[in-house]
Structures are given as structure tokens and as C-alpha cells.
PDB file of N, CA and C in Angstrom:
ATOM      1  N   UNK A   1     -37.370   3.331  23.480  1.00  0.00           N
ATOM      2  CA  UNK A   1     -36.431   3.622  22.410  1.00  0.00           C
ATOM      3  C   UNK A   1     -36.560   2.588  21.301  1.00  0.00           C
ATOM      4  N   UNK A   2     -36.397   2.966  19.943  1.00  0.00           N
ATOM      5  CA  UNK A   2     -36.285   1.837  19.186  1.00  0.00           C
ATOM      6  C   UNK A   2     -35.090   1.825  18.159  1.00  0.00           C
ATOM      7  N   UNK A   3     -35.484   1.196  17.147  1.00  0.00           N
ATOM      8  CA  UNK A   3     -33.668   0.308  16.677  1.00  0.00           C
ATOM      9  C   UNK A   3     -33.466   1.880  15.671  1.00  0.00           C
ATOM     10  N   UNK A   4     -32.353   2.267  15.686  1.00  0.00           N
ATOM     11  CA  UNK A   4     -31.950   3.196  14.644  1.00  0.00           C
ATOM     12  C   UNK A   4     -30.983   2.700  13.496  1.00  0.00           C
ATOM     13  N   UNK A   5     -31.482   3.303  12.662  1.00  0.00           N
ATOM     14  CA  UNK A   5     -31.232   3.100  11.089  1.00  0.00           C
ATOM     15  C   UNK A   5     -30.280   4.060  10.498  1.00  0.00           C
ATOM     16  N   UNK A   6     -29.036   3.508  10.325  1.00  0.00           N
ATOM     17  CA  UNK A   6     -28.445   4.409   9.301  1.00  0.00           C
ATOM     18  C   UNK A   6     -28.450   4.454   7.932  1.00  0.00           C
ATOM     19  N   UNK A   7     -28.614   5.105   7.114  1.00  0.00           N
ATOM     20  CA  UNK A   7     -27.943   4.421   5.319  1.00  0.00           C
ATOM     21  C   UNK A   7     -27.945   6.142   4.784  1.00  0.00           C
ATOM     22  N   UNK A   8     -27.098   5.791   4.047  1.00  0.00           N
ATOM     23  CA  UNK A   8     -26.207   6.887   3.076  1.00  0.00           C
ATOM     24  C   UNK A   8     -25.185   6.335   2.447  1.00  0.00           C
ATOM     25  N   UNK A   9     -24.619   7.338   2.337  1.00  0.00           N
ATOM     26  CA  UNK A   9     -23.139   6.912   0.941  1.00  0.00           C
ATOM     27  C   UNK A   9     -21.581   7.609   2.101  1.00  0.00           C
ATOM     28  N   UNK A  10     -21.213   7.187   1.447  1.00  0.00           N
ATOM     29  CA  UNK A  10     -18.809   7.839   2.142  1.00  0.00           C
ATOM     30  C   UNK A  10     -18.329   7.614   0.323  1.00  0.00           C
ATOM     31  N   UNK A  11     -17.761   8.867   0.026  1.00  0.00           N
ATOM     32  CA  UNK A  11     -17.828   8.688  -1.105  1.00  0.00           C
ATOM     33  C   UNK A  11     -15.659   9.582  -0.899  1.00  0.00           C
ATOM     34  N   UNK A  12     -15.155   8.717  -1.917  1.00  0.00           N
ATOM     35  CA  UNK A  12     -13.903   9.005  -1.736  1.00  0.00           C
ATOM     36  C   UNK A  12     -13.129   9.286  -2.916  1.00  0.00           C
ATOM     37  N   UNK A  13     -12.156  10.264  -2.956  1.00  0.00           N
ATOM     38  CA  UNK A  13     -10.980   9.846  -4.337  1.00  0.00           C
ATOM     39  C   UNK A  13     -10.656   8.935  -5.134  1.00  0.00           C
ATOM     40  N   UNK A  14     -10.326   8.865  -6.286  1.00  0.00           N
ATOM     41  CA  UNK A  14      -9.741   7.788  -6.485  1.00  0.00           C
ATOM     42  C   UNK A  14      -8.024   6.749  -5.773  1.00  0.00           C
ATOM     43  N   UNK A  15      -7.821   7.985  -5.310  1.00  0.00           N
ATOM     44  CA  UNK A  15      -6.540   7.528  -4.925  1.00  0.00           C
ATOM     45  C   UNK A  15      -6.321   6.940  -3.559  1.00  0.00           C
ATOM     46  N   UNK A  16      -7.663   7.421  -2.909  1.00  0.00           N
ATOM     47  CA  UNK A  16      -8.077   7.321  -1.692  1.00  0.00           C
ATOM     48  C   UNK A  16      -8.954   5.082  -1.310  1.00  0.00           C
ATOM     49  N   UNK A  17      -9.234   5.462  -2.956  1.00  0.00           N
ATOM     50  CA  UNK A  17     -10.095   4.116  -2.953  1.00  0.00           C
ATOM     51  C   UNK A  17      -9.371   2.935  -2.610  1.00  0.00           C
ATOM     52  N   UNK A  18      -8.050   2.435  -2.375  1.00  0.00           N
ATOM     53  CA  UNK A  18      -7.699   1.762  -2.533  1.00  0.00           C
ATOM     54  C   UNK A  18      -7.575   1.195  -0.711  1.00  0.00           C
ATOM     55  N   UNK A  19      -6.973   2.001  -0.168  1.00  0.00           N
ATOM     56  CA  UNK A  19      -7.369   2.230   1.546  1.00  0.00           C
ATOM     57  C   UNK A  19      -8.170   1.963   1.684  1.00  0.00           C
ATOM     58  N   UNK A  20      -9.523   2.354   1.651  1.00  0.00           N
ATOM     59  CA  UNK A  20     -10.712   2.105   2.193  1.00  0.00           C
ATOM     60  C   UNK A  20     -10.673   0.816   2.027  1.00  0.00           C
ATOM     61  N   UNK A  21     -10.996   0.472   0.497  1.00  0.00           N
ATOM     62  CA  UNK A  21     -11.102  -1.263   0.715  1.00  0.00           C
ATOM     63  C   UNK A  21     -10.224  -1.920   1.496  1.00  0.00           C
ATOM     64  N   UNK A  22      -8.808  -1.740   1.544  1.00  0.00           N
ATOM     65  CA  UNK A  22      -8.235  -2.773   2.636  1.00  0.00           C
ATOM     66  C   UNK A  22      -8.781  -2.167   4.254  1.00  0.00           C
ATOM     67  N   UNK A  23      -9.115  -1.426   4.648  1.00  0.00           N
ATOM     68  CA  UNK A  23      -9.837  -0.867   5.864  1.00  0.00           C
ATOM     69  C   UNK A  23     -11.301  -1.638   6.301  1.00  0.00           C
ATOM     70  N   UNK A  24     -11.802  -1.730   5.046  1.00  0.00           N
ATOM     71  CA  UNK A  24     -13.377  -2.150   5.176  1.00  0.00           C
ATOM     72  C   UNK A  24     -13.868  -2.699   5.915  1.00  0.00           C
ATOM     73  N   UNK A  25     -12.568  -4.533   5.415  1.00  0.00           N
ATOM     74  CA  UNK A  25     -13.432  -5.781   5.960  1.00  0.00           C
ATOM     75  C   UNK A  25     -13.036  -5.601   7.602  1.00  0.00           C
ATOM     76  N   UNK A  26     -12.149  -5.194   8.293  1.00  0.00           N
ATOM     77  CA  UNK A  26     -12.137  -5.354   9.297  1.00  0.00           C
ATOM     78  C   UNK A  26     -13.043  -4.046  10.196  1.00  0.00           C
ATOM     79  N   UNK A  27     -13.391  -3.410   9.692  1.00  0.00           N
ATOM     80  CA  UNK A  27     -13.967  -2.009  10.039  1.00  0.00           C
ATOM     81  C   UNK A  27     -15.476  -3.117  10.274  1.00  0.00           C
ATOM     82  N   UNK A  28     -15.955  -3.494   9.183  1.00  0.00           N
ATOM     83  CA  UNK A  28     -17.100  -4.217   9.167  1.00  0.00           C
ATOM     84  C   UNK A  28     -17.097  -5.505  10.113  1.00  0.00           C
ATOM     85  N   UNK A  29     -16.197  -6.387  10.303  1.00  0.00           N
ATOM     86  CA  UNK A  29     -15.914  -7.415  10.971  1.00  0.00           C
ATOM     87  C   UNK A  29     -16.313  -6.693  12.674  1.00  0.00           C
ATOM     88  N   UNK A  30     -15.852  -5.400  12.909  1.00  0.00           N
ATOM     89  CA  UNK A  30     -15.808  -4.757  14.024  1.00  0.00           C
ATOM     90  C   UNK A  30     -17.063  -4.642  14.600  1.00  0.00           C
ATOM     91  N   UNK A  31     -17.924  -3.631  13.525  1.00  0.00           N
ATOM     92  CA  UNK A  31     -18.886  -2.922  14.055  1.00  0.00           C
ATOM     93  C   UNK A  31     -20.150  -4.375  14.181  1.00  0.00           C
ATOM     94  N   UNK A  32     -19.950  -5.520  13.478  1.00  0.00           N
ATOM     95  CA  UNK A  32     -21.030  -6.282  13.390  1.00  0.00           C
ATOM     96  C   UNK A  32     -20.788  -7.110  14.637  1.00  0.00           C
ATOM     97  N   UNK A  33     -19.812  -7.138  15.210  1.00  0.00           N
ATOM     98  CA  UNK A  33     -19.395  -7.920  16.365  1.00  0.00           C
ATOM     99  C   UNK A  33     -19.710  -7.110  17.803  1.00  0.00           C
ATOM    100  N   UNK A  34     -20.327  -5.979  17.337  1.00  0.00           N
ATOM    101  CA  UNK A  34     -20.623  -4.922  18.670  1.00  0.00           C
ATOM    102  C   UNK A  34     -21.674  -5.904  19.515  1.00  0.00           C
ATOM    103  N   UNK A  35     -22.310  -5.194  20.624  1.00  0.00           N
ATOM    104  CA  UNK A  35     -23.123  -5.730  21.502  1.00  0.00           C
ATOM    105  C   UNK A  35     -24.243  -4.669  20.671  1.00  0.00           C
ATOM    106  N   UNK A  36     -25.434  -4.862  20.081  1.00  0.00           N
ATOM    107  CA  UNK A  36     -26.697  -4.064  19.464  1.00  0.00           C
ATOM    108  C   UNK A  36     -26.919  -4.140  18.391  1.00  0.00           C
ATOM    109  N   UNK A  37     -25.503  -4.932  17.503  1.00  0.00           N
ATOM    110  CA  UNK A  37     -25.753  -4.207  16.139  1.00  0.00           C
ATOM    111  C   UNK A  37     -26.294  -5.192  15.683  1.00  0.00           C
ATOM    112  N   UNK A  38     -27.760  -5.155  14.531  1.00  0.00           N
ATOM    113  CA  UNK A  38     -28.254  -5.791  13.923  1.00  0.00           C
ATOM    114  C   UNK A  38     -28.054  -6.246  12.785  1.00  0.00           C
ATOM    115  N   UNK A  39     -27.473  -5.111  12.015  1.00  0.00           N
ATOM    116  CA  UNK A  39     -26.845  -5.647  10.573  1.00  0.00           C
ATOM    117  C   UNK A  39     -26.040  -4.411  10.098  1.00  0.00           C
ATOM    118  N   UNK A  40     -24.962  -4.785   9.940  1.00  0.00           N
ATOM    119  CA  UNK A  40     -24.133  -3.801   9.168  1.00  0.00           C
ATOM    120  C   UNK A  40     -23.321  -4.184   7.352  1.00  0.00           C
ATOM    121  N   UNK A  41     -23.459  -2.989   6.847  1.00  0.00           N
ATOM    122  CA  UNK A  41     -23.012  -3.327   5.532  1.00  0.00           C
ATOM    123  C   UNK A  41     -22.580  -2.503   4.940  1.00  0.00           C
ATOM    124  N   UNK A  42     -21.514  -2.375   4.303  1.00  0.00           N
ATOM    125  CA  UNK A  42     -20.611  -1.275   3.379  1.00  0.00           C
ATOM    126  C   UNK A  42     -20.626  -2.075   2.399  1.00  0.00           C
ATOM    127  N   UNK A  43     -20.819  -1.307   1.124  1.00  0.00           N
ATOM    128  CA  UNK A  43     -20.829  -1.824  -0.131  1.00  0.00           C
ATOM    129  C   UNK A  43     -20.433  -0.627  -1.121  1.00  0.00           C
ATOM    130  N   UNK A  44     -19.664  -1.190  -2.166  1.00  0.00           N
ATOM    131  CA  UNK A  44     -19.153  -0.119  -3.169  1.00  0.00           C
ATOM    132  C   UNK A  44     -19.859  -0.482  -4.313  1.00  0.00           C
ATOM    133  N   UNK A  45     -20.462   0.387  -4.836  1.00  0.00           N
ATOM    134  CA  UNK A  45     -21.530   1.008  -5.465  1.00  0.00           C
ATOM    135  C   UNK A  45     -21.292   1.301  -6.886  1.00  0.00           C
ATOM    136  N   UNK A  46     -20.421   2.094  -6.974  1.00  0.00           N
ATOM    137  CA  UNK A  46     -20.051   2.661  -7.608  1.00  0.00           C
ATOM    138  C   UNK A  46     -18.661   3.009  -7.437  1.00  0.00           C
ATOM    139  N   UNK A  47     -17.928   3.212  -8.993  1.00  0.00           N
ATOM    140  CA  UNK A  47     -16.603   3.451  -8.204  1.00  0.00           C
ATOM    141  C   UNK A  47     -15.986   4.275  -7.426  1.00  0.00           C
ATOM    142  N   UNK A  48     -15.303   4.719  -6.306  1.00  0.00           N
ATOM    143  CA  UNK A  48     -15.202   5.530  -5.151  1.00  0.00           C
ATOM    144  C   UNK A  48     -16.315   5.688  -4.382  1.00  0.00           C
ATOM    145  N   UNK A  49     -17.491   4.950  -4.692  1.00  0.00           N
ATOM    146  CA  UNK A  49     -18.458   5.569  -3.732  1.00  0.00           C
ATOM    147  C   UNK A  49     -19.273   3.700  -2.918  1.00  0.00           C
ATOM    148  N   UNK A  50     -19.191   4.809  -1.551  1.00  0.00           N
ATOM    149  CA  UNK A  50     -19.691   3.465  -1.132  1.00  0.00           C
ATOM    150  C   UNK A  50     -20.803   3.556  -0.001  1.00  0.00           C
ATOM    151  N   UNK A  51     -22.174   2.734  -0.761  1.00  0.00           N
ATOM    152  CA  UNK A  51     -22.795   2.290   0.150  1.00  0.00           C
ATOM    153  C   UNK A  51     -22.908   1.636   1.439  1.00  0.00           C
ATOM    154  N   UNK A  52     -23.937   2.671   2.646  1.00  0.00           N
ATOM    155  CA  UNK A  52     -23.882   2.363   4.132  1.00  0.00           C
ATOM    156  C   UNK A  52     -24.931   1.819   4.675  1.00  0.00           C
ATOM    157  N   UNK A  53     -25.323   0.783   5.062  1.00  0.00           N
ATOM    158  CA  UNK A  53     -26.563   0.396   5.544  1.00  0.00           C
ATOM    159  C   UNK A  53     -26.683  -0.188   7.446  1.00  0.00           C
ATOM    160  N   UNK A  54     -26.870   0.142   8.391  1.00  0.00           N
ATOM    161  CA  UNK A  54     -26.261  -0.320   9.767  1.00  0.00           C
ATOM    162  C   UNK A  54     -27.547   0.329  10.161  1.00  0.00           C
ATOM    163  N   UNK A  55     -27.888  -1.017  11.474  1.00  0.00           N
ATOM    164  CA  UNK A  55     -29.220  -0.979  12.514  1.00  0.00           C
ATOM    165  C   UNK A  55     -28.746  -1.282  13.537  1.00  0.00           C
ATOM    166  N   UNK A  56     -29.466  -0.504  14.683  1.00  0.00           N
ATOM    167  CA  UNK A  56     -28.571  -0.968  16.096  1.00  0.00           C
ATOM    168  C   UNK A  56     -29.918  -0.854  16.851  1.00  0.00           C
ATOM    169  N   UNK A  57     -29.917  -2.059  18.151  1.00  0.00           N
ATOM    170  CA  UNK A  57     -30.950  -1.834  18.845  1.00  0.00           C
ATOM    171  C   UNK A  57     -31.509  -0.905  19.120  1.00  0.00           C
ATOM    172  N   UNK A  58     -30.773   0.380  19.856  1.00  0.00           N
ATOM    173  CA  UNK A  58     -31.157   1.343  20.229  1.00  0.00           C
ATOM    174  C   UNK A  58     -30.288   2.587  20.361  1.00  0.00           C
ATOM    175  N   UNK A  59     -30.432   3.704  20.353  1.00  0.00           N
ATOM    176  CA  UNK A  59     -29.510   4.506  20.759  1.00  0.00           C
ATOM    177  C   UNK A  59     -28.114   4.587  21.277  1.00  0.00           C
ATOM    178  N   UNK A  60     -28.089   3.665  22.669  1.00  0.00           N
ATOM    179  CA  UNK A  60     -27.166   3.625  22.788  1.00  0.00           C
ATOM    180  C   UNK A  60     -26.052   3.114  22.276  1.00  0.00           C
ATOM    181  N   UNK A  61     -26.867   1.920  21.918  1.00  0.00           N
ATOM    182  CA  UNK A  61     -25.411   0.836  20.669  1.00  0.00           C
ATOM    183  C   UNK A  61     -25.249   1.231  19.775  1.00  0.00           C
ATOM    184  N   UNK A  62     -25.891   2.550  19.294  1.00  0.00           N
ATOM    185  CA  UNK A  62     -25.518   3.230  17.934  1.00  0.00           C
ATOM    186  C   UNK A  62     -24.666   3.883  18.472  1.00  0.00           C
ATOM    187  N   UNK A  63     -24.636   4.754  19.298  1.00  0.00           N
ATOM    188  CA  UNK A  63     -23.745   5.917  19.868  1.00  0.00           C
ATOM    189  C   UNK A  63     -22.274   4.777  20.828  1.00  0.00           C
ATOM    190  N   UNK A  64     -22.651   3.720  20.820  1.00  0.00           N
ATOM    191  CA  UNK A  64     -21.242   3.435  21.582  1.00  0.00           C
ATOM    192  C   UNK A  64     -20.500   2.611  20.071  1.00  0.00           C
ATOM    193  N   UNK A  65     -21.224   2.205  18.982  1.00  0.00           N
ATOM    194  CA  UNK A  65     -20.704   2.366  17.900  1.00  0.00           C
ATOM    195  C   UNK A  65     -20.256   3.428  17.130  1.00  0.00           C
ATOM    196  N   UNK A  66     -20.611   4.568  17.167  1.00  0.00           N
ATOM    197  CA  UNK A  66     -20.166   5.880  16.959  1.00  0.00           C
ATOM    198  C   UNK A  66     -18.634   6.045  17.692  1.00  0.00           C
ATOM    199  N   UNK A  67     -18.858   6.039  18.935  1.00  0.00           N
ATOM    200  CA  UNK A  67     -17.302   6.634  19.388  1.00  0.00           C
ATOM    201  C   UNK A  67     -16.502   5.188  19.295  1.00  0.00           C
ATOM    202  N   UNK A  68     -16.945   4.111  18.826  1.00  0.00           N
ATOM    203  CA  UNK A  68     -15.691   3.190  19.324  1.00  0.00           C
ATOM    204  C   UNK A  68     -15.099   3.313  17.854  1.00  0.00           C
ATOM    205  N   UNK A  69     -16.126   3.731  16.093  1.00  0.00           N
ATOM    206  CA  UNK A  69     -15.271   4.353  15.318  1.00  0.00           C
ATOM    207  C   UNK A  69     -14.355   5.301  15.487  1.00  0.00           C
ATOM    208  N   UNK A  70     -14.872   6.361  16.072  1.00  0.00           N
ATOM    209  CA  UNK A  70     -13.923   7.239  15.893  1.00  0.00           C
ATOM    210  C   UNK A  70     -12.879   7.095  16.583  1.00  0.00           C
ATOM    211  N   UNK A  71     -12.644   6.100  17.133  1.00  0.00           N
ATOM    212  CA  UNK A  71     -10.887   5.956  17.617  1.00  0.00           C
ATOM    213  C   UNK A  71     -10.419   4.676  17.146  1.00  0.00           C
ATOM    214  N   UNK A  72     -11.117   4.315  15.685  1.00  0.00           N
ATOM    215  CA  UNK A  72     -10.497   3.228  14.916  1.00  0.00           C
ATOM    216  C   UNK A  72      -9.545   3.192  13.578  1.00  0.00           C
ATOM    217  N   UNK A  73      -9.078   2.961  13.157  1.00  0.00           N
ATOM    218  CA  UNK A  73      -8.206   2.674  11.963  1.00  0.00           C
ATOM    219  C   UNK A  73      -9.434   3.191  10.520  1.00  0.00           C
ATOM    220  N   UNK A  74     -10.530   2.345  10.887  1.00  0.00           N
ATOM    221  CA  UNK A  74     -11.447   2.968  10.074  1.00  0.00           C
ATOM    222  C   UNK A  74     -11.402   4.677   9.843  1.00  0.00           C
ATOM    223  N   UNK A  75     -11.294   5.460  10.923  1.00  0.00           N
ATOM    224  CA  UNK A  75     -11.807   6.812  11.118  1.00  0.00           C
ATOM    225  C   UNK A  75     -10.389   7.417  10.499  1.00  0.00           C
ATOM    226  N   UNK A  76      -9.318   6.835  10.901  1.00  0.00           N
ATOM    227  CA  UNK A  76      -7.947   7.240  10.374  1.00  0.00           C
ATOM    228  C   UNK A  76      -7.960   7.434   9.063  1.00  0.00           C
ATOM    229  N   UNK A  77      -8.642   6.251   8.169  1.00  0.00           N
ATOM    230  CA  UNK A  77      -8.108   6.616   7.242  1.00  0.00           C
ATOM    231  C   UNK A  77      -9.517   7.301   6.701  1.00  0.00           C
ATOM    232  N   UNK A  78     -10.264   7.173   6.582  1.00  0.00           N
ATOM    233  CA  UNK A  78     -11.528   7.861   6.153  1.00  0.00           C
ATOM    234  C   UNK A  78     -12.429   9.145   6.523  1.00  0.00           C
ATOM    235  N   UNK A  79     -12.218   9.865   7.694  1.00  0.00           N
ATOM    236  CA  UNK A  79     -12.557  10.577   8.747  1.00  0.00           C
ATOM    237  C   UNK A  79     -12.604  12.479   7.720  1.00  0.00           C
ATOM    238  N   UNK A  80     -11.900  12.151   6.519  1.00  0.00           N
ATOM    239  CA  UNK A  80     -11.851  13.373   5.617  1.00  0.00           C
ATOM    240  C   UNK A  80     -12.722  12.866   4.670  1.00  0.00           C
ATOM    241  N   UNK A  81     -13.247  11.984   4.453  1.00  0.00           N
ATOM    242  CA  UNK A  81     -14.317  12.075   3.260  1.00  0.00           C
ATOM    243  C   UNK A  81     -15.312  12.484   3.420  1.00  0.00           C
ATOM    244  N   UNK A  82     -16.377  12.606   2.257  1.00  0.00           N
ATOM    245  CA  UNK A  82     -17.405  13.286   2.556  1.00  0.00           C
ATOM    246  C   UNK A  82     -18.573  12.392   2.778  1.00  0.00           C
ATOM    247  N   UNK A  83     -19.646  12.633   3.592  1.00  0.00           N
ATOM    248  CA  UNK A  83     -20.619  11.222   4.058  1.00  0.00           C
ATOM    249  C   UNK A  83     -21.798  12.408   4.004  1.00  0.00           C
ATOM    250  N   UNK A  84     -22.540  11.450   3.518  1.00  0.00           N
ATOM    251  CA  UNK A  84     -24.244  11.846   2.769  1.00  0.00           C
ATOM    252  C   UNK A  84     -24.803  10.388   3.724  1.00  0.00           C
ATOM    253  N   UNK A  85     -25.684  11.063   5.100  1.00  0.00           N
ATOM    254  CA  UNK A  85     -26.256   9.780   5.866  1.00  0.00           C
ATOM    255  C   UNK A  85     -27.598   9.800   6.209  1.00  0.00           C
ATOM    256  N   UNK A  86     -27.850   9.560   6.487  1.00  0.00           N
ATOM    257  CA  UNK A  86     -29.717   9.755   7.611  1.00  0.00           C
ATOM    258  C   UNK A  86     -29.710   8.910   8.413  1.00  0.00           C
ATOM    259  N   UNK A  87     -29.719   9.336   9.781  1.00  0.00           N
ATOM    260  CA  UNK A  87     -30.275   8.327  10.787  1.00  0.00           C
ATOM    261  C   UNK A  87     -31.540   8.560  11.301  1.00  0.00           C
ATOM    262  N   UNK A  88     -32.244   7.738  11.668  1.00  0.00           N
ATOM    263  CA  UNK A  88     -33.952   7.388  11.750  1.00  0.00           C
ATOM    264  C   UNK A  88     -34.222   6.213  12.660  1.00  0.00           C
ATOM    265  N   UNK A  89     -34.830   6.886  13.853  1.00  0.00           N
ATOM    266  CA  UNK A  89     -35.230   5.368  14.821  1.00  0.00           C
ATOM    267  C   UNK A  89     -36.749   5.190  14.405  1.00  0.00           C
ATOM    268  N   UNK A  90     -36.610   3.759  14.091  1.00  0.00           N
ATOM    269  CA  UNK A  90     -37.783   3.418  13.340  1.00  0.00           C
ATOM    270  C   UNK A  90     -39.052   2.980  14.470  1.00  0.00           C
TER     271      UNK A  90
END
């Protein structure tokens, strides 16, 4: 197996924008503290729109990063936007 690559965009409302950023740093603090993850990064780009960049050893630490979002504060508040991604094990 090898390391998989995410990057795309989460692109949100304006009204919506303001959540996300207070969500971010700890969303990010989270996923970089996993057991696999190589580098994670959210960055806003543009306004409402925000750049995704995250590598994980392998499959599995991507996928146990996957579900440990979706039952996070992150997913709460963001889980309705729209996400433009590609994942790719390199």
C-alpha cells in the first residue's frame, strides 16, 4: 500500500465563512495529531473557499481519519458544503 494524497477545495457561503474558520484550527490540530498523517493543511484561498492538502501513510490512516471526521465538530458544521477532492495513492 502506499501514502494517499488528498487535495481539492470545501468551498462555503459567506455566512457560513465565519464557522469554518473558528472550526479549522482545531479540526487541523486533530487530524495532524492522528497516528499516519503526514501533513495536513487547510488554507483559505480565496474568499469562502478553502484549500485541502492531507497525506496519510496508507489507507488505513486515511480511512480511520475519514470516520474519526465524521463524528467531529468539524463535520457538524461543514458536512453541507460542497467539496471538489481527488484522492490518489501515490
Amino acid at each position: 500500500m502506499g501514502v494517499i494524497r488528498l487535495e481539492g477545495r470545501l468551498t462555503c457561503l459567506p455566512e457560513d465563512a465565519d464557522r469554518v474558520r473558528l472550526a479549522l484550527p482545531e479540526h487541523i490540530r486533530l487530524s495532524r495529531a492522528e497516528p499516519g498523517c503526514l501533513s495536513f493543511d487547510v488554507t483559505e484561498t480565496a474568499p469562502c473557499e478553502f484549500t485541502v492538502a492531507e497525506r496519510f501513510v496508507d489507507r488505513a490512516a486515511f480511512d480511520a481519519h475519514q470516520t474519526r471526521t465524521r463524528a467531529s465538530d468539524w463535520w457538524r458544521v461543514t458536512s453541507h458544503m460542497p467539496r471538489s477532492f481527488e484522492v490518489v495513492e501515490e
